[in-house]
Protein backbone atom coordinates (compact mmCIF):
# COMPACT_ATOMS: atom_id res chain seq x y z
CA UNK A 1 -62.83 237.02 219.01
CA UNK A 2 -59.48 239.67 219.91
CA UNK A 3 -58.65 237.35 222.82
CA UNK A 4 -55.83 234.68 221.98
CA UNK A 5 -56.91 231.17 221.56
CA UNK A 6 -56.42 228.26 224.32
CA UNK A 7 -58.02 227.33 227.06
CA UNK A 8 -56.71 229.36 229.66
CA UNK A 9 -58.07 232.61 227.57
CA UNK A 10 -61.41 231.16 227.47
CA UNK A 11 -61.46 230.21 231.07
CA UNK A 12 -60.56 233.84 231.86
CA UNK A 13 -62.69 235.19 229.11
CA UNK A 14 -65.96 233.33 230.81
CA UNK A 15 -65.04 234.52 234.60
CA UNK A 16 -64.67 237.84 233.58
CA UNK A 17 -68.10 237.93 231.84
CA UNK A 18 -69.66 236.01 234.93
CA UNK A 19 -68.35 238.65 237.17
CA UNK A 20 -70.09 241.71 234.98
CA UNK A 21 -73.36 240.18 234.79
CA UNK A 22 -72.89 239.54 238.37
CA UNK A 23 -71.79 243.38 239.15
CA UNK A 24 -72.65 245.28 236.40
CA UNK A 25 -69.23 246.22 235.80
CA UNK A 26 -65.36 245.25 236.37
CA UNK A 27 -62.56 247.51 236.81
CA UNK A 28 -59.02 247.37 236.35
CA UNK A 29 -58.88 243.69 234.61
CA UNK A 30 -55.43 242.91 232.45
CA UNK A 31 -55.72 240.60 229.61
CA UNK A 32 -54.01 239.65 226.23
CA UNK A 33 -55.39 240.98 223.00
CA UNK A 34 -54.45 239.68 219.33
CA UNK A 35 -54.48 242.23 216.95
CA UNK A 36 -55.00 242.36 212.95
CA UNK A 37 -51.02 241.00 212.44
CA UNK A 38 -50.98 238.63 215.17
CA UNK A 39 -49.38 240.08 217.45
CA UNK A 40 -50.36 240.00 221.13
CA UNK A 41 -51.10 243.64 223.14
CA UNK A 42 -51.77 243.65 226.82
CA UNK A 43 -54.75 245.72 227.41
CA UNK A 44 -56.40 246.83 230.91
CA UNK A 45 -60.46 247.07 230.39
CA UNK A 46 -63.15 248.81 232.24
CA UNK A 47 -66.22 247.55 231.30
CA UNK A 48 -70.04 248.64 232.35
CA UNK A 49 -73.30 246.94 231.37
CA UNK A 50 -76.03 249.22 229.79
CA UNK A 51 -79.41 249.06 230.63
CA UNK A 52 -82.81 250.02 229.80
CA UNK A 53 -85.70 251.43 232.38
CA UNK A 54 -86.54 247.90 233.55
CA UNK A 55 -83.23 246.90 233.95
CA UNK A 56 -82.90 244.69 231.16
CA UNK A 57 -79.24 244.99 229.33
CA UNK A 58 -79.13 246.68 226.17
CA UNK A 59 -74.94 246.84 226.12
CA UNK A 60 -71.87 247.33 227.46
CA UNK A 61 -69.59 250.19 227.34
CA UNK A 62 -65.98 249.63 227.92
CA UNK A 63 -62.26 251.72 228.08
CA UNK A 64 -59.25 250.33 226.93
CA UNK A 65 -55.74 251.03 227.68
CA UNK A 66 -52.76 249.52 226.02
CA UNK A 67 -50.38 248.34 229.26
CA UNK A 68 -47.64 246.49 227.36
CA UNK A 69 -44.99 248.21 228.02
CA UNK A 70 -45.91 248.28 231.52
CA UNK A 71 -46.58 244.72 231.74
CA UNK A 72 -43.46 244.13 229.82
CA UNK A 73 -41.96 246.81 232.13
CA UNK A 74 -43.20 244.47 235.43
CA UNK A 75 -41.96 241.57 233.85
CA UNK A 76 -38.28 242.94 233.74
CA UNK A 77 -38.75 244.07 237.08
CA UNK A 78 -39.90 240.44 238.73
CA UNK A 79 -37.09 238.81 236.67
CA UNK A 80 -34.91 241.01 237.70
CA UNK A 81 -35.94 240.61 241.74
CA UNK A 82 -35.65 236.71 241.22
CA UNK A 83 -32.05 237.07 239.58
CA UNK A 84 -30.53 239.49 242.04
CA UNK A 85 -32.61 236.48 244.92
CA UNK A 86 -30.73 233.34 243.26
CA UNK A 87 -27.53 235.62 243.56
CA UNK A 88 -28.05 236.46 246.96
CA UNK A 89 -29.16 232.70 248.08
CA UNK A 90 -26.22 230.95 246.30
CA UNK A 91 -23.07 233.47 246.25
CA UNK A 92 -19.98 231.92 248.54
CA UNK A 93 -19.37 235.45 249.25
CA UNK A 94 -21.42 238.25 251.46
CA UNK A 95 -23.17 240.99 249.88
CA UNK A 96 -24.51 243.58 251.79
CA UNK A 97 -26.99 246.46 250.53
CA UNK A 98 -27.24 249.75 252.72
CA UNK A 99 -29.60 252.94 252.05
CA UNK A 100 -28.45 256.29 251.84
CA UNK A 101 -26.89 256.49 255.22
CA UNK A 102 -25.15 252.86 255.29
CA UNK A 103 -27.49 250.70 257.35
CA UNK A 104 -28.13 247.44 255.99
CA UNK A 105 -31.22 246.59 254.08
CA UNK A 106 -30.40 243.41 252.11
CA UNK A 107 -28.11 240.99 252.55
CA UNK A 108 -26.97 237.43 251.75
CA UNK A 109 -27.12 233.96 253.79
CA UNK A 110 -23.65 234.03 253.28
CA UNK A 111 -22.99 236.99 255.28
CA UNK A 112 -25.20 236.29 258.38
CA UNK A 113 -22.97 232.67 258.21
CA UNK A 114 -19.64 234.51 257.70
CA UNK A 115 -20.50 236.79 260.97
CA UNK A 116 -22.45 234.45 263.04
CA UNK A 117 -25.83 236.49 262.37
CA UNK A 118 -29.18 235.52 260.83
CA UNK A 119 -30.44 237.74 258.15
CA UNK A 120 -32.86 240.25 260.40
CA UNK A 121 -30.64 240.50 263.14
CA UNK A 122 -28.17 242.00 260.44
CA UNK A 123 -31.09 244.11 258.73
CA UNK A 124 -31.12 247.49 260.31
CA UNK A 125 -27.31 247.61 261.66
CA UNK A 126 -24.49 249.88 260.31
CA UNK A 127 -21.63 247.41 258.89
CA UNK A 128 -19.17 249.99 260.95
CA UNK A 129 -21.17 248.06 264.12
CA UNK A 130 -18.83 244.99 263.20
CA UNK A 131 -15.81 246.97 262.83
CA UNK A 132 -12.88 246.22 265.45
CA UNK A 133 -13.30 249.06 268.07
CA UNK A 134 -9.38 250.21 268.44
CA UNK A 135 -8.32 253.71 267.08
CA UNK A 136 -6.18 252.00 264.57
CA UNK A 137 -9.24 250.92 262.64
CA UNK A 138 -11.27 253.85 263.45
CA UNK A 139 -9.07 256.05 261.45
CA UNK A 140 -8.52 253.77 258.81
CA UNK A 141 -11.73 253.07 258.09
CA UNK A 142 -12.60 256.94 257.79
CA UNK A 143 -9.86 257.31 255.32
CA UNK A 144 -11.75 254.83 253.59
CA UNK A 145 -15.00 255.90 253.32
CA UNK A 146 -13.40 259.49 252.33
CA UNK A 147 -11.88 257.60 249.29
CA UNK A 148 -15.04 255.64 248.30
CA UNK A 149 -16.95 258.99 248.35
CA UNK A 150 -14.62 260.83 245.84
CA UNK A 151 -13.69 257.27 243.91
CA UNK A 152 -17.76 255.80 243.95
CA UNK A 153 -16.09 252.41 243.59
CA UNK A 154 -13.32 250.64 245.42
CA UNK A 155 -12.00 247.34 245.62
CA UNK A 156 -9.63 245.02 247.94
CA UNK A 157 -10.49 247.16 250.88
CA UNK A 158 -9.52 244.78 253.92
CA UNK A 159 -10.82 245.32 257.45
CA UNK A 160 -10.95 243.06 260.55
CA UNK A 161 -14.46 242.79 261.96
CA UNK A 162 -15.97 241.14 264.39
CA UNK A 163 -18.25 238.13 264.78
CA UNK A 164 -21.34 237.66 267.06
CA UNK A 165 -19.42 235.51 269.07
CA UNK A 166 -16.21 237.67 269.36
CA UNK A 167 -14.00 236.11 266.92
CA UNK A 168 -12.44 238.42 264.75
CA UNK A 169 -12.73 237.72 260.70
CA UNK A 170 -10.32 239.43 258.47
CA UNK A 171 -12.76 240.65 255.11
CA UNK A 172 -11.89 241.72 251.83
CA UNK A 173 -14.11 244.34 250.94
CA UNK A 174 -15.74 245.57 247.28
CA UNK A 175 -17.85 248.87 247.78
CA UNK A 176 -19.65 250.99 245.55
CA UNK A 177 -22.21 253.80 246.14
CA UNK A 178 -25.29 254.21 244.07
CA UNK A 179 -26.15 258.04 242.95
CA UNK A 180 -28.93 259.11 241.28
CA UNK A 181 -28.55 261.48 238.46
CA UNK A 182 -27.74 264.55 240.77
CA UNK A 183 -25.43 263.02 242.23
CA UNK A 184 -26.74 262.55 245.88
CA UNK A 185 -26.09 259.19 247.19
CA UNK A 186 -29.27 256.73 247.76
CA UNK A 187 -27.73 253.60 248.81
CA UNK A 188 -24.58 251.46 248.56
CA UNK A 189 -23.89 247.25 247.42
CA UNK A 190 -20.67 245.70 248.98
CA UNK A 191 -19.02 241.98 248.45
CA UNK A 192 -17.53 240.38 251.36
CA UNK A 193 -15.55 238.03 251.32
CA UNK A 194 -13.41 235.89 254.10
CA UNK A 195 -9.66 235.83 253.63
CA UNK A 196 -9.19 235.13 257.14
CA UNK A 197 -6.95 231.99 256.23
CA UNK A 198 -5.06 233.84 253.68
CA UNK A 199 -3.86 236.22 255.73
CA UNK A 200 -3.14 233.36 258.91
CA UNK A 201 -1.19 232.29 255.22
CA UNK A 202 0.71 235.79 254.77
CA UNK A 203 1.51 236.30 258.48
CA UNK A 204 3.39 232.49 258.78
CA UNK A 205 5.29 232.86 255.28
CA UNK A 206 6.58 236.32 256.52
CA UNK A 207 7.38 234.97 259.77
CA UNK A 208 9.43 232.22 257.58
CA UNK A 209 11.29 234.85 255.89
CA UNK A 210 12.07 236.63 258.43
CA UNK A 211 13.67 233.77 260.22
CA UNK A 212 15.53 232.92 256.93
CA UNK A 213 17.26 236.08 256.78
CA UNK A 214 18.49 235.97 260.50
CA UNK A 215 20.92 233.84 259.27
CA UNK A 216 22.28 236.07 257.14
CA UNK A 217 23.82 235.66 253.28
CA UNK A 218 26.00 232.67 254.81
């Protein structure tokens, strides 16, 4: 009579009372209650049959335990997951996610496709692994990870790496770490994106201009 009318409640309502005459008991089962203003509750039920000397049922005794906020709770959670998916499976740009010390434990299609990699050959590597290897870089890229950790966020970062096959990629990078409430880092989200082409762009108009003023004022 509490359980919410439709089919798909009385379906449910009819296996779970099969499978405690069948047992003698359930555990652990979530389902929707109404109460007295309408309004729905999620409640998790353990439920045991009672029984006289000759094992004939005389009852039931049964504990209740309001979950709706944690159902609500998992809800958020799953919607949440499937969001930060569609983001990953459709953004033009890379995202990488690292843990604590950098390594990569997420990442986008379009990443593996910008660098030539599938998705678990990336999972596991250090994004300073696809760094160009001369000293110039080296030292660069320290200053910037210095930065990031007294900034938390920083933005237009660009770096040359290098693809499986060789190729170099110039990348603009977006970095932030993620702190808990001490303040210790647990993990880090960064946007990649290609502006190879823009700087092939940048290097050919300054090459222009350079040419221009050969020639002088005249």
């Amino acid at each position: 009579e509490l359980a919410p009318k439709g089919t798909k409640y009385e379906e449910r309502t009819k296996e779970i009372g099969a499978m405690i005459k069948k047992q003698g008991f359930v555990t652990g089962i979530d389902f929707p209650w109404l109460r007295k203003d309408g309004s729905q509750i999620d409640i998790e039920m353990n439920v045991t049959l009672l029984k006289d000397k000759k094992g004939n049922t005389t009852g039931a005794t049964g504990v209740l335990r309001d979950i709706t906020e944690r159902k609500k709770s998992e809800r958020e959670i799953k919607e949440g997951k499937e969001f930060l998916e569609n983001i990953f499976s459709t953004s033009a740009d890379g995202i990488l996610v690292g843990d604590s010390e950098g390594y990569i434990t997420m990442v986008s299609e379009a990443t593996g496709k910008m660098l030539g990699y599938s998705k678990d050959e990336l999972i596991g590597r250090h994004p300073i692994d696809f760094a160009k290897k001369d000293k110039k870089h080296k030292d660069s890229g320290k200053k910037v990870i210095e930065e990031v950790m007294r900034k938390v966020v920083m933005t237009g970062i660009e770096r040359t790496w290098i693809r499986k096959d060789g190729s170099l990629i110039d990348v603009e990078i977006n970095l932030a770490f993620l702190k808990d409430s001490s303040g210790n880092i647990t993990g880090s989200i960064a946007g990649l994106r290609d502006i190879t082409e823009r700087k092939q762009i940048d290097e050919a108009l300054k090459r222009v201009n350079e040419c221009l003023l050969s020639f002088g004022p005249d």
